[in-house]
N, C-alpha and C. Protein backbone atom coordinates (compact mmCIF):
# COMPACT_ATOMS: atom_id res chain seq x y z
N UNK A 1 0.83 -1.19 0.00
CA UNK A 1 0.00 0.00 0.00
C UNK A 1 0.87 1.25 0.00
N UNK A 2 2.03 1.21 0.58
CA UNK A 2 3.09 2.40 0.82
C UNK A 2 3.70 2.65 0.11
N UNK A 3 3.81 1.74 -1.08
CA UNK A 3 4.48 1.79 -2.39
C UNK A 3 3.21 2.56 -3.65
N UNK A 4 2.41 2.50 -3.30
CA UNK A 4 0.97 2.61 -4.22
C UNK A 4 1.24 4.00 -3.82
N UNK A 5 0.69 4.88 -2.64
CA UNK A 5 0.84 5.94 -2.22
C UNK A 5 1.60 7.07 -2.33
N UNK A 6 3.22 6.31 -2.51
CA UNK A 6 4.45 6.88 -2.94
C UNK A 6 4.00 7.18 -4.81
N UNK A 7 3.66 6.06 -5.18
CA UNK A 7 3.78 6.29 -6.60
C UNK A 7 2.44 7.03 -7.17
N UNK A 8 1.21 7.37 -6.44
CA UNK A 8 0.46 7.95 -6.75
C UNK A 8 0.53 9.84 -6.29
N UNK A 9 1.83 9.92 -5.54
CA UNK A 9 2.07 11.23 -5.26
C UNK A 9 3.17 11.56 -6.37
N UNK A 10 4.05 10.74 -6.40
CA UNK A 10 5.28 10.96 -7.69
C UNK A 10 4.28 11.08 -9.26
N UNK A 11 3.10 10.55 -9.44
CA UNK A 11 2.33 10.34 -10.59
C UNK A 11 1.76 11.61 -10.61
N UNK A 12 0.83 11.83 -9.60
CA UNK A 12 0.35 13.33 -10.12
C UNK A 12 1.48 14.36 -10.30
N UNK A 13 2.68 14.61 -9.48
CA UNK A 13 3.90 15.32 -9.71
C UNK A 13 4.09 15.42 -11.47
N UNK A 14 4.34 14.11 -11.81
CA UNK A 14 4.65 14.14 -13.49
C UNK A 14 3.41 14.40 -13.72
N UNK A 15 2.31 14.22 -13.77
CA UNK A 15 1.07 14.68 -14.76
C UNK A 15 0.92 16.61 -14.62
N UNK A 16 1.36 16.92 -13.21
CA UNK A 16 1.54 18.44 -13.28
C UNK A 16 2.23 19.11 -13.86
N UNK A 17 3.72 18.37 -14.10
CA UNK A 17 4.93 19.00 -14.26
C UNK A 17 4.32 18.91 -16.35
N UNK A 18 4.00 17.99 -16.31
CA UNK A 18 4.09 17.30 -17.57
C UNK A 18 3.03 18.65 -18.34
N UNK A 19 2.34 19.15 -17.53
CA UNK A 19 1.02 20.13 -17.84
C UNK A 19 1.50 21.88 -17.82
N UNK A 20 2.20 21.73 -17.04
CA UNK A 20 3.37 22.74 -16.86
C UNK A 20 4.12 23.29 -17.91
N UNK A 21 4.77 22.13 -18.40
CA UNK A 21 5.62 22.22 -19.36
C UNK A 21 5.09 22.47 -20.58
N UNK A 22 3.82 21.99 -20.87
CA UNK A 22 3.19 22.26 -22.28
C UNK A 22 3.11 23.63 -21.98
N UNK A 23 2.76 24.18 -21.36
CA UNK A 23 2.13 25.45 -21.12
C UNK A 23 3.03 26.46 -21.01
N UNK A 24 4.14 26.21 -20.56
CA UNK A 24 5.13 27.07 -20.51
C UNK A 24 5.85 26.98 -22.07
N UNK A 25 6.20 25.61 -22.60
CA UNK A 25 6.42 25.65 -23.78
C UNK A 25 5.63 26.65 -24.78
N UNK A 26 4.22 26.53 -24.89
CA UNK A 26 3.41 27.42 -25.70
C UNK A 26 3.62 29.10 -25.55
N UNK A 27 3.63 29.12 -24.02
CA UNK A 27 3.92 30.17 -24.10
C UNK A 27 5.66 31.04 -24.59
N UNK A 28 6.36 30.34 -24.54
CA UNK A 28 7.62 30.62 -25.02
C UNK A 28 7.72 31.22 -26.59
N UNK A 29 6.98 29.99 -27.41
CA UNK A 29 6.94 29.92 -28.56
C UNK A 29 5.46 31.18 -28.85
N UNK A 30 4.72 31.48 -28.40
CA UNK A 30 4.02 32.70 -28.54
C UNK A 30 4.85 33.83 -28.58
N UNK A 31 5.37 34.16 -27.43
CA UNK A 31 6.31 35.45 -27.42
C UNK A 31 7.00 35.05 -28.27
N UNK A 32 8.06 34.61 -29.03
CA UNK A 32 8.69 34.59 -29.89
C UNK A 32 7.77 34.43 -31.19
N UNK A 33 6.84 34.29 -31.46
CA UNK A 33 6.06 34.76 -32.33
C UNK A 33 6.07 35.78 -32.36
N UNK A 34 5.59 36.89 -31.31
CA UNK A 34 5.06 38.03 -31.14
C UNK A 34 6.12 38.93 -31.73
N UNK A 35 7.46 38.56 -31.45
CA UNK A 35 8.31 39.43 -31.11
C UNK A 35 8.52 39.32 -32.99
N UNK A 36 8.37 38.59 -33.59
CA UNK A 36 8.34 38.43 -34.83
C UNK A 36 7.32 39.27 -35.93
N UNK A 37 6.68 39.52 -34.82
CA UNK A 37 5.01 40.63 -35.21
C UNK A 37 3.96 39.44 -35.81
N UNK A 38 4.07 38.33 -35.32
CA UNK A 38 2.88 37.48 -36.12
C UNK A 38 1.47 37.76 -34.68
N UNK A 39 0.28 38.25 -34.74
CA UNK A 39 -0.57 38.05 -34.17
C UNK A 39 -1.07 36.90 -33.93
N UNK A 40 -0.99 37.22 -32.32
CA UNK A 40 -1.27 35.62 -31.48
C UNK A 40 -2.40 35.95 -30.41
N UNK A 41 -3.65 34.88 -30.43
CA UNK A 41 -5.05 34.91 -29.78
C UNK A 41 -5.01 35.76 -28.38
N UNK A 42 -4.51 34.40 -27.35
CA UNK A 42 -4.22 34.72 -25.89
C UNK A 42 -3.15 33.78 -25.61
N UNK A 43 -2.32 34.40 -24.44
CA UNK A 43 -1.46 33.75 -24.24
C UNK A 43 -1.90 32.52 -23.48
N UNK A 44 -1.29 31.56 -23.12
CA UNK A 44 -1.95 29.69 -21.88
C UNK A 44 -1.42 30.31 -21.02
N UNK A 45 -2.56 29.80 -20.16
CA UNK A 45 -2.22 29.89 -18.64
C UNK A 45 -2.08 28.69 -18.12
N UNK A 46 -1.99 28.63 -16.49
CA UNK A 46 -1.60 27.26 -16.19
C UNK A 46 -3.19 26.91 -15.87
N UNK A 47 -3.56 25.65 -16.08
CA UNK A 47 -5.50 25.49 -15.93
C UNK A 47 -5.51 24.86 -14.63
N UNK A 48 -6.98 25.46 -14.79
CA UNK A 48 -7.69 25.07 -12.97
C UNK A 48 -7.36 23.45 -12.63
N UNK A 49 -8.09 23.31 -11.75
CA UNK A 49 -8.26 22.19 -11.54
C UNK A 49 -9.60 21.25 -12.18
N UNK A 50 -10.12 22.05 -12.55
CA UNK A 50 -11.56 21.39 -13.19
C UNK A 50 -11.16 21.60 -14.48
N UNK A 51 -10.14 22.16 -14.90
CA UNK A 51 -9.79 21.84 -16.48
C UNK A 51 -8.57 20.25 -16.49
N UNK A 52 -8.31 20.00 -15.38
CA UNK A 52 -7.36 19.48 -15.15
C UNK A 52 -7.68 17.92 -15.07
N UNK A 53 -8.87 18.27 -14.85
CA UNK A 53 -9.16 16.75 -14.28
C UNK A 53 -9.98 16.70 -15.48
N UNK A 54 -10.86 17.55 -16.66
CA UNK A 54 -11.66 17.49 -17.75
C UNK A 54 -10.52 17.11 -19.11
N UNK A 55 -8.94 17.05 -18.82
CA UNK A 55 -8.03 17.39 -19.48
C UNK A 55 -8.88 16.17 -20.53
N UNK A 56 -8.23 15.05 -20.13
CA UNK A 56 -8.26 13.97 -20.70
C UNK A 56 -9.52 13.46 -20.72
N UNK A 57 -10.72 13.77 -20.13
CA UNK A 57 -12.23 13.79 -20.46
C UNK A 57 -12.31 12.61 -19.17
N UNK A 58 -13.56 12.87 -18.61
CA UNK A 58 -13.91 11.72 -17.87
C UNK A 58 -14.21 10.65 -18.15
N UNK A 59 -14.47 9.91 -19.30
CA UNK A 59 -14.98 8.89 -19.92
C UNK A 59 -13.73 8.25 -19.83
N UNK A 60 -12.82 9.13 -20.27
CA UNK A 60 -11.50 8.23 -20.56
C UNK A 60 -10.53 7.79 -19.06
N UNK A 61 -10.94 8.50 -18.07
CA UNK A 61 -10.57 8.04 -16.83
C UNK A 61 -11.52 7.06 -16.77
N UNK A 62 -12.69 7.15 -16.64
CA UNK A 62 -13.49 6.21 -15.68
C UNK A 62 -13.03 4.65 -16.91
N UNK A 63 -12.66 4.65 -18.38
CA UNK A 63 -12.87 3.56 -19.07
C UNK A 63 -11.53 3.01 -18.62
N UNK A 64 -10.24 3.67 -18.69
CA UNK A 64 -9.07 3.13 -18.33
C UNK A 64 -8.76 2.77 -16.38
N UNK A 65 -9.83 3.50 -15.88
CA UNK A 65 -10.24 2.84 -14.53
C UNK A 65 -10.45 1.72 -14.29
N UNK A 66 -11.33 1.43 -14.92
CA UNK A 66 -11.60 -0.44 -15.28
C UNK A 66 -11.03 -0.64 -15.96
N UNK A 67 -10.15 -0.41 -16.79
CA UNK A 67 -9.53 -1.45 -17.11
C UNK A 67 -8.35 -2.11 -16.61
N UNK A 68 -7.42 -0.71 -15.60
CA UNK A 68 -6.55 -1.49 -14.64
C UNK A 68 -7.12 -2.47 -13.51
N UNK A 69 -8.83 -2.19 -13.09
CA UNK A 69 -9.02 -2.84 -12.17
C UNK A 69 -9.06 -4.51 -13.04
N UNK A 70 -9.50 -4.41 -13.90
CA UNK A 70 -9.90 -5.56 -14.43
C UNK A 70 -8.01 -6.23 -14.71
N UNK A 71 -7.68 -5.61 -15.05
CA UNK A 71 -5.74 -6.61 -15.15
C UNK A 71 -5.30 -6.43 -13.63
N UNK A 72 -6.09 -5.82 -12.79
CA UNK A 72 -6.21 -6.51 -10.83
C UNK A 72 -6.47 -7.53 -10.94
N UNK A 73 -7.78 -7.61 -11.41
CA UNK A 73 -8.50 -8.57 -11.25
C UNK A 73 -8.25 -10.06 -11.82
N UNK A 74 -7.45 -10.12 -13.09
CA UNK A 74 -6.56 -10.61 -13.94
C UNK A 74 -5.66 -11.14 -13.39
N UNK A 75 -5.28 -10.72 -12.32
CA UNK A 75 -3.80 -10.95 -11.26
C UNK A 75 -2.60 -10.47 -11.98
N UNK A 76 -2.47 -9.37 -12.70
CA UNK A 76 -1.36 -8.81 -13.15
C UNK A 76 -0.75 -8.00 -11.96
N UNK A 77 0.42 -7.84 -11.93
CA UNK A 77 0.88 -7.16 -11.13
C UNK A 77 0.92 -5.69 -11.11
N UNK A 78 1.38 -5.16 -9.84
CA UNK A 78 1.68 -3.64 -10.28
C UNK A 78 2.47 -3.08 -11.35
N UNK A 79 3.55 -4.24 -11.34
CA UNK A 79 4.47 -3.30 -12.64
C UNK A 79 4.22 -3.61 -13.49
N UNK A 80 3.36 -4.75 -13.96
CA UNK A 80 2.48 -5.08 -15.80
C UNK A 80 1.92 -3.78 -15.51
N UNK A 81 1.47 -3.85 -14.78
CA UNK A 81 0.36 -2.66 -15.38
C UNK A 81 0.76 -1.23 -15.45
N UNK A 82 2.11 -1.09 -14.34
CA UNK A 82 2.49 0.52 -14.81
C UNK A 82 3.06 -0.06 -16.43
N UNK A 83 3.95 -1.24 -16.89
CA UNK A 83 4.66 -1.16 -17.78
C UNK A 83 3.17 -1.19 -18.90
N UNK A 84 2.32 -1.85 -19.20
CA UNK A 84 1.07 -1.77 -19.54
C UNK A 84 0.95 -0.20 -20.11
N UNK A 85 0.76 0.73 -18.77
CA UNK A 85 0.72 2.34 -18.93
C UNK A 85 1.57 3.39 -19.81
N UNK A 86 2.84 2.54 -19.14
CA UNK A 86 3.96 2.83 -20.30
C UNK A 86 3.57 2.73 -21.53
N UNK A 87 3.52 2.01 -22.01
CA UNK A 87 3.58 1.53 -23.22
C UNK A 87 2.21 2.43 -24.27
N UNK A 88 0.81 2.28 -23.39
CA UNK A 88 -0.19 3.11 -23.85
C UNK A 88 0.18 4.56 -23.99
N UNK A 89 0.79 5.08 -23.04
CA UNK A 89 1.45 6.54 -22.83
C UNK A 89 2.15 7.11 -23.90
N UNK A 90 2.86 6.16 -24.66
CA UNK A 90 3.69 6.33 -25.79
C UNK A 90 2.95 6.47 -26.79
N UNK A 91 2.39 5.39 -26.77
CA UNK A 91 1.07 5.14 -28.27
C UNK A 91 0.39 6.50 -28.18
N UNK A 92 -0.31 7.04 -27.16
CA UNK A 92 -1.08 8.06 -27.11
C UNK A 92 -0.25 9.36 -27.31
N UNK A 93 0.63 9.31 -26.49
CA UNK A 93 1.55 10.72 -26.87
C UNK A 93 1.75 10.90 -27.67
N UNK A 94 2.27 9.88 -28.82
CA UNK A 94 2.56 9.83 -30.23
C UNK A 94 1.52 10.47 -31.41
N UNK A 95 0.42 9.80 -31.29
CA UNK A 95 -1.14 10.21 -31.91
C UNK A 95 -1.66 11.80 -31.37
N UNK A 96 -1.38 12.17 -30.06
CA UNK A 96 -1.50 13.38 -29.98
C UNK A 96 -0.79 13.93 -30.26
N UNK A 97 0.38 13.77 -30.24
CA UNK A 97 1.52 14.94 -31.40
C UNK A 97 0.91 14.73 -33.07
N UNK A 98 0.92 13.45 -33.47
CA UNK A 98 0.81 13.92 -34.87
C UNK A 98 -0.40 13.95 -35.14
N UNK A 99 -1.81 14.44 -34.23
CA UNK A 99 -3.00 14.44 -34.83
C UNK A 99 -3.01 16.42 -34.39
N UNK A 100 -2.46 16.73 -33.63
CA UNK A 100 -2.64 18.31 -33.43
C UNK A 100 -1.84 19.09 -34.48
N UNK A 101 -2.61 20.36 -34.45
CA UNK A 101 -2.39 21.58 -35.49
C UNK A 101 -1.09 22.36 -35.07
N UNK A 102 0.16 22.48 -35.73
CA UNK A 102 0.77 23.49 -35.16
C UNK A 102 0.28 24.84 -34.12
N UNK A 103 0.37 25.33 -33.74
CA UNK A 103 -0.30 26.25 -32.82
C UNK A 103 -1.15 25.55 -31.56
N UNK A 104 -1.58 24.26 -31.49
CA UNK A 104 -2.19 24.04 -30.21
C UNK A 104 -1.79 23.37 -29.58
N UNK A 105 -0.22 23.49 -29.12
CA UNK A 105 -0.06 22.52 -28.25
C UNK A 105 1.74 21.75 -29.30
N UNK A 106 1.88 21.52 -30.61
CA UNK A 106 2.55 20.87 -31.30
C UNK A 106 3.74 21.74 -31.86
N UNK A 107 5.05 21.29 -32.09
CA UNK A 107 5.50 21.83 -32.69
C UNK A 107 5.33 22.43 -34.40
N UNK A 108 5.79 23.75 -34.50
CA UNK A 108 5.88 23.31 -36.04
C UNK A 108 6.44 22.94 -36.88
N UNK A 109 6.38 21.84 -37.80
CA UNK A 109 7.10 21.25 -38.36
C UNK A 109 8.26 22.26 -38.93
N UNK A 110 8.50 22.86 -39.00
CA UNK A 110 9.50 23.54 -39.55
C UNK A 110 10.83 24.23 -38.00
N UNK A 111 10.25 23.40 -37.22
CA UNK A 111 11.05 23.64 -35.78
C UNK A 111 12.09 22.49 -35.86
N UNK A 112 13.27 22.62 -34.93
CA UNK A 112 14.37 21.73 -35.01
C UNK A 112 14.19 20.31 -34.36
N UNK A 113 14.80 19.10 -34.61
CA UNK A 113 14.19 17.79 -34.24
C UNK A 113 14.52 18.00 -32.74
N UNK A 114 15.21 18.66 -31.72
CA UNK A 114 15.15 18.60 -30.28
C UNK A 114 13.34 18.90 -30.00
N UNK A 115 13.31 20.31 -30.60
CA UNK A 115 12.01 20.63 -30.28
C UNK A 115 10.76 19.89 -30.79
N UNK A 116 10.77 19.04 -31.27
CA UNK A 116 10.14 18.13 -31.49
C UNK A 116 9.86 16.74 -30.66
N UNK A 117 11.68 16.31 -30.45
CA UNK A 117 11.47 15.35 -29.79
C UNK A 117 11.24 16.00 -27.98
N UNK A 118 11.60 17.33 -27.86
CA UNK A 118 10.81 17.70 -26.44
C UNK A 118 9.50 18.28 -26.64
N UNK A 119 8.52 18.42 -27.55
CA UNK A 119 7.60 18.23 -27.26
C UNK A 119 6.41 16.39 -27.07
N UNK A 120 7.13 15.84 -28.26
CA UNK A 120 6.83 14.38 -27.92
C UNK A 120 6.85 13.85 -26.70
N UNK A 121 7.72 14.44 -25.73
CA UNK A 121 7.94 14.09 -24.62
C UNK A 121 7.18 14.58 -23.64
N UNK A 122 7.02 16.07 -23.90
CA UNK A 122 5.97 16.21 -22.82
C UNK A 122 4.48 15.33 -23.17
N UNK A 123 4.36 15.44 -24.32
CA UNK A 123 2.85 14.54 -24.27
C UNK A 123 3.00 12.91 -24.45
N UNK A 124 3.71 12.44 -24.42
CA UNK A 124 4.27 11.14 -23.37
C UNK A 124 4.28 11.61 -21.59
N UNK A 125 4.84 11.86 -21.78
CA UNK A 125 4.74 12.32 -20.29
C UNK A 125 3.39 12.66 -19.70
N UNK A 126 2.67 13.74 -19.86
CA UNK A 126 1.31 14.22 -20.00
C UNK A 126 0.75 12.66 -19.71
N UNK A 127 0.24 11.88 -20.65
CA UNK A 127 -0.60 10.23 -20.81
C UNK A 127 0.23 9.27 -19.63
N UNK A 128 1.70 10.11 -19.37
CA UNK A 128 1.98 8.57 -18.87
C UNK A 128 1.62 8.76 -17.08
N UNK A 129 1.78 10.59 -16.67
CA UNK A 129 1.41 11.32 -15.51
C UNK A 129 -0.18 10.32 -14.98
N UNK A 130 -0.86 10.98 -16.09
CA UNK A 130 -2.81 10.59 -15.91
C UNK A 130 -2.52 9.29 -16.05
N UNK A 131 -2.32 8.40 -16.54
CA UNK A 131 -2.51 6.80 -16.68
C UNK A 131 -1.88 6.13 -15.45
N UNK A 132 -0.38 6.58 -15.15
CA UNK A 132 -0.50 6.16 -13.58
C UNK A 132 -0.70 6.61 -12.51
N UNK A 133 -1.92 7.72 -12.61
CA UNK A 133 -2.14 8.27 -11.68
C UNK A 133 -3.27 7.27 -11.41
N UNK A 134 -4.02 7.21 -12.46
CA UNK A 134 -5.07 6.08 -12.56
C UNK A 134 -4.71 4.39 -11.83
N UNK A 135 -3.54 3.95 -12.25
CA UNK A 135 -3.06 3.00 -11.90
C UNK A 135 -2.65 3.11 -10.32
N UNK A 136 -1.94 3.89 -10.20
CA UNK A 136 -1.69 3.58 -8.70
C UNK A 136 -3.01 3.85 -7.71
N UNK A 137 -4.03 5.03 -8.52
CA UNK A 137 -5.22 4.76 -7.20
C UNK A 137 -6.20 3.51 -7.54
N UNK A 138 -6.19 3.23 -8.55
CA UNK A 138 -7.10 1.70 -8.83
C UNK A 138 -6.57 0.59 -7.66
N UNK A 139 -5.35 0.70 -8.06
CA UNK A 139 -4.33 -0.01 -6.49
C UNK A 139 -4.69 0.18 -5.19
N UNK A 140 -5.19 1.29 -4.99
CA UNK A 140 -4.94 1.80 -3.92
C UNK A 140 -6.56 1.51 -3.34
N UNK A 141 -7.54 1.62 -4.69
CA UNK A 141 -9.10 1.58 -4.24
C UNK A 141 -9.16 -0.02 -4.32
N UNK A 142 -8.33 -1.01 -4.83
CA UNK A 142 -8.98 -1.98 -4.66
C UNK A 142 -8.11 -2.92 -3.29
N UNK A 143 -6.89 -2.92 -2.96
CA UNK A 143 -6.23 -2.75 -1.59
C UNK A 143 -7.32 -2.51 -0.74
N UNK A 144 -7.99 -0.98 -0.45
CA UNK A 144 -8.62 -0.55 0.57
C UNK A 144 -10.09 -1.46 0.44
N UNK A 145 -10.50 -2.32 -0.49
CA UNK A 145 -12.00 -2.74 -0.49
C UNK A 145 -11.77 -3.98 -0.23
């Protein structure tokens, strides 16, 4: 249980930091727009907490909720299933980089491959924050029942 606890405080840490970083990224790359004279909407702020928890939509918590309970239930272990998370985290980070528009969130292709491969990373990071945040309290709710 003390291991679940630990890793569900280190999990939201990366899903913040991971939320952080997009946001600070965007905003970087705005001002340097600006300073270029290209007109830009509003600058990102860092989001509430009810944007925070709407990030990834509730459907998609409550569906990947069950589904770690169910590889509990499965008798997989904790680390199938963070490595499990892993692995989805990637897939998803990946599809959200190359399904977004330059300007929301993505680099633009015409940016250098670091900045690319650090934005890939934050949205790896981002999926992998929420997925074991999910994982370690599924742990933690089915332990306590």
């Amino acid at each position: 249980m003390a291991i679940a606890l630990i890793g569900l405080c280190a999990s939201v840490g990366l899903y913040l930091s991971a939320i952080y970083g997009i946001e600070w990224s965007s905003s970087r790359r705005i001002k340097a727009a600006e300073s270029r004279g290209i007109a830009v909407d509003a600058a990102p702020s860092f989001p509430t907490a009810a944007e925070i928890v709407r990030r990834h939509s509730i459907e998609w918590a409550i569906g990947f909720a069950v589904f770690f309970i169910a590889l509990e239930v499965a008798d997989f272990s904790l680390w199938q299933r963070l490595g499990i998370a892993v692995i989805l985290a990637m897939t998803f980070g990946s599809m959200w980089l190359a399904q977004t528009e330059p300007g929301e969130g993505a680099p633009p292709t015409n940016h250098s491959m670091g900045s690319n491969v650090w934005y890939w990373l934050l949205a790896v990071g981002d999926w992998m924050g929420f997925l074991s945040v999910l994982c370690f309290a599924t742990e933690i709710l089915v332990r306590a029942a």
